[in-house]
N, C-alpha and C. Protein backbone atom coordinates (compact mmCIF):
# COMPACT_ATOMS: atom_id res chain seq x y z
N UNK A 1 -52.49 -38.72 37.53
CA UNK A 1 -53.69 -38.40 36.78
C UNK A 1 -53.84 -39.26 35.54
N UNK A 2 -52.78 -39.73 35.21
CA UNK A 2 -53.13 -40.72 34.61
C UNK A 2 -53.55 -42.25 34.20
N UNK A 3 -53.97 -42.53 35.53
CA UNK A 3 -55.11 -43.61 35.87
C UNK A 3 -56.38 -43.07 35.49
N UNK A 4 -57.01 -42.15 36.06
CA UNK A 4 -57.85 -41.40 35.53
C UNK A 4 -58.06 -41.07 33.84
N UNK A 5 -57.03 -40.73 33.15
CA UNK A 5 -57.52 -40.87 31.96
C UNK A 5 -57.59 -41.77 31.23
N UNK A 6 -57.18 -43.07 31.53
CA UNK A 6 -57.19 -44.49 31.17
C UNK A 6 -58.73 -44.90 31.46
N UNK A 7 -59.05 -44.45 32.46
CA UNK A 7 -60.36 -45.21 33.21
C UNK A 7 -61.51 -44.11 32.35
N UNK A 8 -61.71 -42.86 32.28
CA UNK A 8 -62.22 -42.43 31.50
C UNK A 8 -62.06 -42.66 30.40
N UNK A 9 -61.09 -42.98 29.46
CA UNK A 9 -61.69 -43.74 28.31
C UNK A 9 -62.12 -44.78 28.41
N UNK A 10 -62.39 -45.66 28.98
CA UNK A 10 -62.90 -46.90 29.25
C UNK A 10 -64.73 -46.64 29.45
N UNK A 11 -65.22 -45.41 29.89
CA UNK A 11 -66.61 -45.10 30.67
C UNK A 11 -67.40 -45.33 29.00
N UNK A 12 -68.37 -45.90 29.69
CA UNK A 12 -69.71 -45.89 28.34
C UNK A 12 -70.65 -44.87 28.53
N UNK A 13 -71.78 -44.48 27.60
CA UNK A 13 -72.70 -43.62 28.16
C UNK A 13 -72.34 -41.99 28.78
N UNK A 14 -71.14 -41.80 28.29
CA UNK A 14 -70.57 -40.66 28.45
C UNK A 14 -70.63 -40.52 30.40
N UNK A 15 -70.40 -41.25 31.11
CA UNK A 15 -70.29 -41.37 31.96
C UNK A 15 -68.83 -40.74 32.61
N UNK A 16 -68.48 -39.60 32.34
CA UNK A 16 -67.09 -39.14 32.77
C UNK A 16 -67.30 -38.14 34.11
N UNK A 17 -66.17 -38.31 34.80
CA UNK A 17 -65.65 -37.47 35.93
C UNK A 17 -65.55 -38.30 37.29
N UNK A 18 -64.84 -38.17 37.79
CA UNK A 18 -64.82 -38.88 39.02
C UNK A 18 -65.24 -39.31 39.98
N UNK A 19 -66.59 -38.48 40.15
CA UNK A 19 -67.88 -38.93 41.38
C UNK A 19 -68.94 -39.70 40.50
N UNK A 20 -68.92 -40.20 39.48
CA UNK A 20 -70.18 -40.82 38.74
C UNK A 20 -70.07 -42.58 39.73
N UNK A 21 -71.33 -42.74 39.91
CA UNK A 21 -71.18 -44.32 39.80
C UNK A 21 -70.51 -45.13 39.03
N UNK A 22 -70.90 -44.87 37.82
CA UNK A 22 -69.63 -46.18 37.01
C UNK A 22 -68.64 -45.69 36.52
N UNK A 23 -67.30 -44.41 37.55
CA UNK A 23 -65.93 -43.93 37.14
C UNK A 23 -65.95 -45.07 38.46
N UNK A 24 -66.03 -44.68 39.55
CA UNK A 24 -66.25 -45.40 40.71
C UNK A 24 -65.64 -46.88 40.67
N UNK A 25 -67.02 -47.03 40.02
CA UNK A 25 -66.69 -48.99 40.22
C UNK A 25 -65.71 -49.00 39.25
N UNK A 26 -65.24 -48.35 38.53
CA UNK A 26 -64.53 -48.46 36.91
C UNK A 26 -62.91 -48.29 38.00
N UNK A 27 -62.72 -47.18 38.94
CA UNK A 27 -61.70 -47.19 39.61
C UNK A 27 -61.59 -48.28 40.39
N UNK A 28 -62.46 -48.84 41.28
CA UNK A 28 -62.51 -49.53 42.37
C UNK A 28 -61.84 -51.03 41.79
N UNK A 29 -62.39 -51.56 40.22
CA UNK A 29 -62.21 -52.80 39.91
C UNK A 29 -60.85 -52.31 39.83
N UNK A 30 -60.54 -51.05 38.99
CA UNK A 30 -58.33 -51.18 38.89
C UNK A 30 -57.97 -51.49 40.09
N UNK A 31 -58.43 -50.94 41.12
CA UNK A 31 -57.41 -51.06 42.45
C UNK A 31 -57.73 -52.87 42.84
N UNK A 32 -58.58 -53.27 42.34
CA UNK A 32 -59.29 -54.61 43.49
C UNK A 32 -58.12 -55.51 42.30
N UNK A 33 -57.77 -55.02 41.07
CA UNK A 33 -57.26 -55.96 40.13
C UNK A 33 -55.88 -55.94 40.80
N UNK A 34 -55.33 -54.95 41.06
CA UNK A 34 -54.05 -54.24 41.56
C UNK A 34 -53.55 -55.13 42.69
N UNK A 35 -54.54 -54.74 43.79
CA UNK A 35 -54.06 -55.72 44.87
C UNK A 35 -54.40 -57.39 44.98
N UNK A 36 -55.24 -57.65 43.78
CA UNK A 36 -55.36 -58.74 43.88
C UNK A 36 -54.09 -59.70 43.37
N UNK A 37 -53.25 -58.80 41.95
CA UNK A 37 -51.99 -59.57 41.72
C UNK A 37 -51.30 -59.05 42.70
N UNK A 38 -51.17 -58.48 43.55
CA UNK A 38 -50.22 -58.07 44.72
C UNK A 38 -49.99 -59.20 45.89
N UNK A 39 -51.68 -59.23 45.91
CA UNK A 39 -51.21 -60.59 46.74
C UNK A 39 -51.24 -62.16 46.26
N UNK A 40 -51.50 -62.15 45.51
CA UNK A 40 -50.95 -63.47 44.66
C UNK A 40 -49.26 -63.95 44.85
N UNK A 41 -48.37 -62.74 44.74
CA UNK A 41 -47.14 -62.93 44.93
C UNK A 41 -46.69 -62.52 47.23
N UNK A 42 -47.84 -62.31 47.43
CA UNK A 42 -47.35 -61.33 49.15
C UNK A 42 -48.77 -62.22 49.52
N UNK A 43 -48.87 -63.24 49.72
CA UNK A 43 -50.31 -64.02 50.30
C UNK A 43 -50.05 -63.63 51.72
N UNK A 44 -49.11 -63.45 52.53
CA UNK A 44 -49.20 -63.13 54.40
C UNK A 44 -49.54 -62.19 54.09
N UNK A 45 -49.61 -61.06 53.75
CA UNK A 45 -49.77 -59.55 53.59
C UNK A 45 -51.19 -58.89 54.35
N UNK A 46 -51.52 -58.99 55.47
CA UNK A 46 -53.00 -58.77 55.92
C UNK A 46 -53.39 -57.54 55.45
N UNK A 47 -52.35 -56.49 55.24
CA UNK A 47 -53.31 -55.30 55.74
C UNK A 47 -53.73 -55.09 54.48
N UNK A 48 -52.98 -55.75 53.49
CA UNK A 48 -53.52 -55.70 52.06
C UNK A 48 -54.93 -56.33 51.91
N UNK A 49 -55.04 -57.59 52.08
CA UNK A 49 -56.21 -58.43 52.31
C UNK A 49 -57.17 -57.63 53.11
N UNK A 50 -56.88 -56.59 54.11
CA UNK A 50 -58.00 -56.20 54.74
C UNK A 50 -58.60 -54.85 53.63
N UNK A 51 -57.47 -54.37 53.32
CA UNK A 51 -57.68 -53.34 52.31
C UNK A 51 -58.71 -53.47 51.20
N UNK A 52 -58.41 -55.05 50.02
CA UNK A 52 -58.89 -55.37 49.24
C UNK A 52 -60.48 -55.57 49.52
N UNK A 53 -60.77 -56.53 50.94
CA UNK A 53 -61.69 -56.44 51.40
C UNK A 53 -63.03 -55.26 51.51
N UNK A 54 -62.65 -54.22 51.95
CA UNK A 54 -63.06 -52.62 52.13
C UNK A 54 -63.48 -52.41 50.79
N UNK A 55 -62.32 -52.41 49.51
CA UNK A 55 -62.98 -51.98 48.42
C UNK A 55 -64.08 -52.88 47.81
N UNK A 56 -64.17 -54.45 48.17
CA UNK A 56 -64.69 -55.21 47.26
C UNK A 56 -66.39 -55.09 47.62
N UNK A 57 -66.56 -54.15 49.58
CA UNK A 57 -67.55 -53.91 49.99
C UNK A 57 -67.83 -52.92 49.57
N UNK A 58 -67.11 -51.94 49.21
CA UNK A 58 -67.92 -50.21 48.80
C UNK A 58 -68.13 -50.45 46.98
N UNK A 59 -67.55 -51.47 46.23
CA UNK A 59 -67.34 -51.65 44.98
C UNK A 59 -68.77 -52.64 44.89
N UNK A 60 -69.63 -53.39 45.73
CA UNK A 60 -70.77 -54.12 45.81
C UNK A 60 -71.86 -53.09 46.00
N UNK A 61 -71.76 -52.09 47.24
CA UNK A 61 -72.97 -51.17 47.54
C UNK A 61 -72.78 -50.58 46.17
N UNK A 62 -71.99 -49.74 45.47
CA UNK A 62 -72.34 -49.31 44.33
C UNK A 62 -72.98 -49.92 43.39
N UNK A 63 -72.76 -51.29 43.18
CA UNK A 63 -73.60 -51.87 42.04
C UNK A 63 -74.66 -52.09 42.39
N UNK A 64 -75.26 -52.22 43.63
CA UNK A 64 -76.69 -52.13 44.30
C UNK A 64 -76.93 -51.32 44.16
N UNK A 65 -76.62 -49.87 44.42
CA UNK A 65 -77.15 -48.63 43.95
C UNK A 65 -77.50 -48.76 42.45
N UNK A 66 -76.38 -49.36 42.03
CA UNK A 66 -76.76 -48.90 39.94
C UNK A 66 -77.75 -49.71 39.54
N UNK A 67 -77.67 -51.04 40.13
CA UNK A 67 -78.72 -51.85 39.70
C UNK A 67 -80.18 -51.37 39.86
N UNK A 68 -80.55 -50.77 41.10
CA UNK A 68 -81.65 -50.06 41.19
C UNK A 68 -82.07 -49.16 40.20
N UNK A 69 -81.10 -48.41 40.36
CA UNK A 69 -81.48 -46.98 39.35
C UNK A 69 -81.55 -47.70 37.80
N UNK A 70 -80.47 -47.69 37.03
CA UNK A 70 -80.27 -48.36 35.74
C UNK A 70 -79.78 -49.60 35.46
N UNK A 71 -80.46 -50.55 35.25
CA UNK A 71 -80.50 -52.02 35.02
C UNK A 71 -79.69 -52.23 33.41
N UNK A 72 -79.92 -51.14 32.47
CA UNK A 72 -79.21 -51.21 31.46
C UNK A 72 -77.72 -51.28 31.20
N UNK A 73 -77.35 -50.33 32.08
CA UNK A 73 -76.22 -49.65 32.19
C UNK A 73 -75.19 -50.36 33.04
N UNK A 74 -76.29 -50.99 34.41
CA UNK A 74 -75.48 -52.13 35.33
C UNK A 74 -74.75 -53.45 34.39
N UNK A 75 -75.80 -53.79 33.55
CA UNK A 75 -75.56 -55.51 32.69
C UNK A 75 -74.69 -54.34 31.90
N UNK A 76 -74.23 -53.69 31.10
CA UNK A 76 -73.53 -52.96 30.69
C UNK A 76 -71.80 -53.08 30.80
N UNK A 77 -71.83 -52.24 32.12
CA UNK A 77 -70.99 -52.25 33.25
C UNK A 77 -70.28 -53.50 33.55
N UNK A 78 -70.79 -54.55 33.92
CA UNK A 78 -70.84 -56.00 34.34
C UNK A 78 -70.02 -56.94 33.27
N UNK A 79 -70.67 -56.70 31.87
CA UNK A 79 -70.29 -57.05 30.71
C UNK A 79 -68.89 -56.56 30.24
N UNK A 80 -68.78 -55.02 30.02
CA UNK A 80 -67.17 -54.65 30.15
C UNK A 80 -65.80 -55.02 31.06
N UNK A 81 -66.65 -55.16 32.31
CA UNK A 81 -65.38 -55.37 33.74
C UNK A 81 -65.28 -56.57 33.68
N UNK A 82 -66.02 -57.62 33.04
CA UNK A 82 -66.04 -58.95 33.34
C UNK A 82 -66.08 -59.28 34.69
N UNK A 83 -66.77 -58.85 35.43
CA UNK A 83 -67.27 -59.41 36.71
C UNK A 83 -68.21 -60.13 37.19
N UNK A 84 -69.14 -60.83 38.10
CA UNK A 84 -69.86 -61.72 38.18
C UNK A 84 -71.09 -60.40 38.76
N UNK A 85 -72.35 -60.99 38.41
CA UNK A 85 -73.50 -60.16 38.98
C UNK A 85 -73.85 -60.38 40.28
N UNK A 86 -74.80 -59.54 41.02
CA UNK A 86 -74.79 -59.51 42.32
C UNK A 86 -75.71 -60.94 42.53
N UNK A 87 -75.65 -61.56 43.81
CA UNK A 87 -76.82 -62.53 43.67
C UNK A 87 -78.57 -61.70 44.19
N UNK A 88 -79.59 -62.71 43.72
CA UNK A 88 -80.66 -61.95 44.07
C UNK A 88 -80.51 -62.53 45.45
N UNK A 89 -81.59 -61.16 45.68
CA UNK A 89 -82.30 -61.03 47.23
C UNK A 89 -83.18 -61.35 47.23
């Protein structure tokens, strides 16, 4: 449980509890960071790579969702995680 309270202090916009969109992506980037130094040192490692994969797709539909709804909150979001924005459609 205490990933969770690390990642909740991290939420902006009072955005707390575990089913919100941006606890979500806020969890999804720890784990994508997680296995990404994982396999840096384990590069054969597939099932990891397939793993990382899975999240980096359910960790994209969410920011499509947020981007829709709140555009503020997405560049927000984006800006804290240091991640790259979605490309346009």
């Amino acid at each position: 449980m205490d990933k969770y309270k690390s990642i909740d202090a991290q939420l902006v916009d009072g955005n707390k509890g575990n089913g919100s969109t941006v606890s979500q992506i806020y969890y999804l980037t720890h784990q994508i960071l997680k296995l990404t130094f994982h396999l840096k040192s384990n590069h054969e490692d597939y099932s990891a790579r397939k793993g990382l994969l899975k999240l980096l797709g359910k960790r994209k539909r969410l920011l499509v969702y947020l981007s829709n709804k709140n555009t503020a909150l997405y560049a927000k979001i984006l800006k804290d995680l240091g991640i790259r924005g979605l490309k346009k459609r």
